[in-house]
C-alpha atoms as a PDB file:
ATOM      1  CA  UNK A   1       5.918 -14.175   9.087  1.00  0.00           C
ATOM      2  CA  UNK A   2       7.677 -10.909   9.682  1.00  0.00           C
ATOM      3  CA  UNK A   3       8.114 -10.143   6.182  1.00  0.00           C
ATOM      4  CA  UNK A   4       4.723 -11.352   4.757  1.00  0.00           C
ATOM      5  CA  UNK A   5       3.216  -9.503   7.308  1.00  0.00           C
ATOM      6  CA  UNK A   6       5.702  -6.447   6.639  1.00  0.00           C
ATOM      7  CA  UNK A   7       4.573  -6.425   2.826  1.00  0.00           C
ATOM      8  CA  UNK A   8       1.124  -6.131   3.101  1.00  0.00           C
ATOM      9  CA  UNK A   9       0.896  -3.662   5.707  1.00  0.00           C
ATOM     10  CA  UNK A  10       2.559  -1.608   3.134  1.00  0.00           C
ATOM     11  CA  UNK A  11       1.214  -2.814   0.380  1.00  0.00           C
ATOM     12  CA  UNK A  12      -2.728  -2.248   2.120  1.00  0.00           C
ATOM     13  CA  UNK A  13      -1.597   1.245   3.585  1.00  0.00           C
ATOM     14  CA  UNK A  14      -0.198   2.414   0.754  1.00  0.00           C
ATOM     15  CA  UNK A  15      -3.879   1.126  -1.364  1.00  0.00           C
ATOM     16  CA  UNK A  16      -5.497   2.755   1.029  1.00  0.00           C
ATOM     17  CA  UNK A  17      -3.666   6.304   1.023  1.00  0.00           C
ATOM     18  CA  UNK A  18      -3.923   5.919  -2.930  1.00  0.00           C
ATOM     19  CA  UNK A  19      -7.584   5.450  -2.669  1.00  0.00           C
ATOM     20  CA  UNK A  20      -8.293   8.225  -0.225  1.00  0.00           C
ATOM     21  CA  UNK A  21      -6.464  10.716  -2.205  1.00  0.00           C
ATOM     22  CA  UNK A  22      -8.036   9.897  -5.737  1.00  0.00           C
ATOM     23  CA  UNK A  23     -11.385  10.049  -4.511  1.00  0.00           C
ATOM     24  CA  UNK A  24     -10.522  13.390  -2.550  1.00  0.00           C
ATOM     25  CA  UNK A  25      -9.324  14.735  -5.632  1.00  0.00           C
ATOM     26  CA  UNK A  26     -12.099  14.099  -7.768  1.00  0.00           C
ATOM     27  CA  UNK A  27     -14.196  16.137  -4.928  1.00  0.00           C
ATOM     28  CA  UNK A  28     -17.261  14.016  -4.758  1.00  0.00           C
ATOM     29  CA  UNK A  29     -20.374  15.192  -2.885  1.00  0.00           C
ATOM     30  CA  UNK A  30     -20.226  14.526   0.677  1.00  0.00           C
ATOM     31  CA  UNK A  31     -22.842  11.508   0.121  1.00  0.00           C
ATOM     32  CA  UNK A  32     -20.447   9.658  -1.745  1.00  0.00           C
ATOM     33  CA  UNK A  33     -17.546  10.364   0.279  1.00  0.00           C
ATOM     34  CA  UNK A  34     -19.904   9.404   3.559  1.00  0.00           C
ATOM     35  CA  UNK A  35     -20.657   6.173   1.432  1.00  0.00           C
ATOM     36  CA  UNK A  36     -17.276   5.213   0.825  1.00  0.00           C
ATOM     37  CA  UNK A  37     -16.126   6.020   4.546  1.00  0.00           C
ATOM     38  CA  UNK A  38     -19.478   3.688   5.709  1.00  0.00           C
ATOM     39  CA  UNK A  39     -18.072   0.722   3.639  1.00  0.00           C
ATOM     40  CA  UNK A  40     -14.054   1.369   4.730  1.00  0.00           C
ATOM     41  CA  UNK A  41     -15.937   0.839   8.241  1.00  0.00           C
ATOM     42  CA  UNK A  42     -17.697  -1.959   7.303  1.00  0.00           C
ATOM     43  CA  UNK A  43     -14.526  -3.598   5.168  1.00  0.00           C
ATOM     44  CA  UNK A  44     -12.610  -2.618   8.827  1.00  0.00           C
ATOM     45  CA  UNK A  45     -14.517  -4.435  10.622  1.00  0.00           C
ATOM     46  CA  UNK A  46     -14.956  -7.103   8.863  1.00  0.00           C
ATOM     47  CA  UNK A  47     -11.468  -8.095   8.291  1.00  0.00           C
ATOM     48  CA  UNK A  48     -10.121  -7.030  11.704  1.00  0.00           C
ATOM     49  CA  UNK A  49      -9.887 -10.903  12.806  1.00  0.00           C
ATOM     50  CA  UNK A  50      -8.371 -12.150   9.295  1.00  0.00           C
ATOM     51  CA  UNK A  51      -5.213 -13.112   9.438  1.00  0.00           C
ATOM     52  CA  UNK A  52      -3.863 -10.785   6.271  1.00  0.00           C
ATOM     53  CA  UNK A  53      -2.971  -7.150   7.473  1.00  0.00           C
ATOM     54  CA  UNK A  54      -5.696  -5.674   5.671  1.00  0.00           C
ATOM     55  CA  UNK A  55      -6.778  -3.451   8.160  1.00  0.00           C
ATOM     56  CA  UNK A  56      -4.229  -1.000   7.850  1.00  0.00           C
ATOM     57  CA  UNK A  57      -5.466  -0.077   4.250  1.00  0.00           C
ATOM     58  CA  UNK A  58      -8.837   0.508   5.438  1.00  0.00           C
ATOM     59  CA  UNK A  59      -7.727   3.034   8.831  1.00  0.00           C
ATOM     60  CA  UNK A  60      -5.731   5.166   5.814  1.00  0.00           C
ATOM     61  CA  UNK A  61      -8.228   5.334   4.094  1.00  0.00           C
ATOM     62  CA  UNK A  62     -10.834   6.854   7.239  1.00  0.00           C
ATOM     63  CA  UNK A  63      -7.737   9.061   8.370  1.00  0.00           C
ATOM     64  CA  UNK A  64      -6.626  10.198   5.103  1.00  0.00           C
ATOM     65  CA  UNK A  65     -10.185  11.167   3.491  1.00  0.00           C
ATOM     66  CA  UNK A  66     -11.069  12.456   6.885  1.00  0.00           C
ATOM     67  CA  UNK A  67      -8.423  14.709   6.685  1.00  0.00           C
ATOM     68  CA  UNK A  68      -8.261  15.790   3.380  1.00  0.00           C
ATOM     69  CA  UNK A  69     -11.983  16.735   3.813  1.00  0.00           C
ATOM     70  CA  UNK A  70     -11.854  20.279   2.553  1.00  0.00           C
ATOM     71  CA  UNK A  71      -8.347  20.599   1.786  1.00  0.00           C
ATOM     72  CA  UNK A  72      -7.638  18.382  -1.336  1.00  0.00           C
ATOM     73  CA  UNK A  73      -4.771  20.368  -2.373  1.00  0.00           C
ATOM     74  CA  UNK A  74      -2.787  18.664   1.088  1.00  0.00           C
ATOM     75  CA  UNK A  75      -3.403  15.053  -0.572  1.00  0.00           C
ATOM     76  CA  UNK A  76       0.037  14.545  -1.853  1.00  0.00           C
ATOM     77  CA  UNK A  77       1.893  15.283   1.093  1.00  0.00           C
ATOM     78  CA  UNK A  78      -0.704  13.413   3.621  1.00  0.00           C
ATOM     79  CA  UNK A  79       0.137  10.660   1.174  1.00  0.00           C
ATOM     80  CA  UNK A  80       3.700  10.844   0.934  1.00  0.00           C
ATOM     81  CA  UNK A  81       3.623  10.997   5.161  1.00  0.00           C
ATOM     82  CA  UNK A  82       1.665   7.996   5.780  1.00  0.00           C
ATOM     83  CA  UNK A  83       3.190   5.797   3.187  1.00  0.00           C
ATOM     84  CA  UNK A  84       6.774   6.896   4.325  1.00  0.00           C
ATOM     85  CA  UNK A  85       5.897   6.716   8.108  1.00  0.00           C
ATOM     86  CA  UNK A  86       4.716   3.287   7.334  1.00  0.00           C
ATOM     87  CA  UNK A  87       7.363   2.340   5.543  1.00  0.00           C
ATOM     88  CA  UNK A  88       9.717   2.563   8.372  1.00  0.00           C
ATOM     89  CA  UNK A  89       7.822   0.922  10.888  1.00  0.00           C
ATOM     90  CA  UNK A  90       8.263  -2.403   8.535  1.00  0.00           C
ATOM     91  CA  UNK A  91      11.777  -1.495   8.165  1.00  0.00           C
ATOM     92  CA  UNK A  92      12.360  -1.041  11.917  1.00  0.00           C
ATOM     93  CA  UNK A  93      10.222  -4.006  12.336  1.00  0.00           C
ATOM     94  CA  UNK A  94      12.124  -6.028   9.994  1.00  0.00           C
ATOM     95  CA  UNK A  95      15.443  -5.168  11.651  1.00  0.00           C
ATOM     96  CA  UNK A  96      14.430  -6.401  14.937  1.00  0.00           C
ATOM     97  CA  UNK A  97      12.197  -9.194  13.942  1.00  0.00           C
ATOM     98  CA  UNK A  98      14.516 -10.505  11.255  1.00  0.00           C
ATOM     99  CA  UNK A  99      18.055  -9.044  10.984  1.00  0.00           C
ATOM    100  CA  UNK A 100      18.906  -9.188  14.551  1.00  0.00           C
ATOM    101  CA  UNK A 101      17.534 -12.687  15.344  1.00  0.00           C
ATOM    102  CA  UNK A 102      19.627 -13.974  12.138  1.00  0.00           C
ATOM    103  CA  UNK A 103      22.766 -12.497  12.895  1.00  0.00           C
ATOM    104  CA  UNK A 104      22.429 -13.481  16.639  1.00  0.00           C
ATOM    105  CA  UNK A 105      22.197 -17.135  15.404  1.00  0.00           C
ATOM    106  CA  UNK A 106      24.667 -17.077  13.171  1.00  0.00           C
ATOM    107  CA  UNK A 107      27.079 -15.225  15.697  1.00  0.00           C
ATOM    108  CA  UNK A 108      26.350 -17.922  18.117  1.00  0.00           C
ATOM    109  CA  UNK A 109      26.626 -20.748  15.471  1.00  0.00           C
ATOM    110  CA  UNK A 110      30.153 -19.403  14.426  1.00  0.00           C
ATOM    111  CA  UNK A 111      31.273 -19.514  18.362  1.00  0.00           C
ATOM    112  CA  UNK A 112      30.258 -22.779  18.883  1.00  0.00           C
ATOM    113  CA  UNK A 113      32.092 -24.263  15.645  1.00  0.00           C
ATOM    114  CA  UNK A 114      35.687 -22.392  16.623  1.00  0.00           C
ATOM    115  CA  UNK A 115      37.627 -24.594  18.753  1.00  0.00           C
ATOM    116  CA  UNK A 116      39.418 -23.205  22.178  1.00  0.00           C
END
């Protein structure tokens, strides 16, 4: 469950940042960009309970186009942050949710098979 859910918080984060920064880019009046931050609340809200990480690529998106709000020319580097930042939270996650547990077992496994 640790990985799944490690893959698509990436996966929907880095959507998200992608998102953010190609509509920032393209400088749309602030109508449209209000628009599109009304529906990321509406999509956040609405998938908050589901059981896919989903959520994560709809919060980038608020933060990111929130923040690039004037100052497209910072869109690479908010996106290269976010994505990386997220990137090793599933990493660290992954290390103590999976690598650990599996070498514990196996570490315990190993000292119960060698004879005294």
């Amino acid at each position: 469950m640790t990985r799944l859910r490690g893959a698509g918080r990436a996966l929907a984060v880095t959507s998200g940042a992608l998102v953010a920064c190609l509509i920032v880019r393209v400088d749309p009046p602030s109508a449209v960009l209000a628009l599109t931050v009304s529906g990321a609340l509406i999509g956040l809200a609405a998938t908050r309970p589901s059981r896919w990480y989903v959520t994560g690529g709809f919060t980038t998106f608020l933060v990111i186009s929130l923040l690039l709000y004037g100052n497209p020319e910072l869109a690479q580097s908010r996106f290269d942050e976010r994505v990386l930042e997220t990137l090793v939270g599933v990493a660290v996650a992954l290390i103590f949710g999976v690598a650990i547990p599996v070498l514990r077992t196996r570490v315990r496994r190993s000292a119960r098979s060698t004879p005294l």
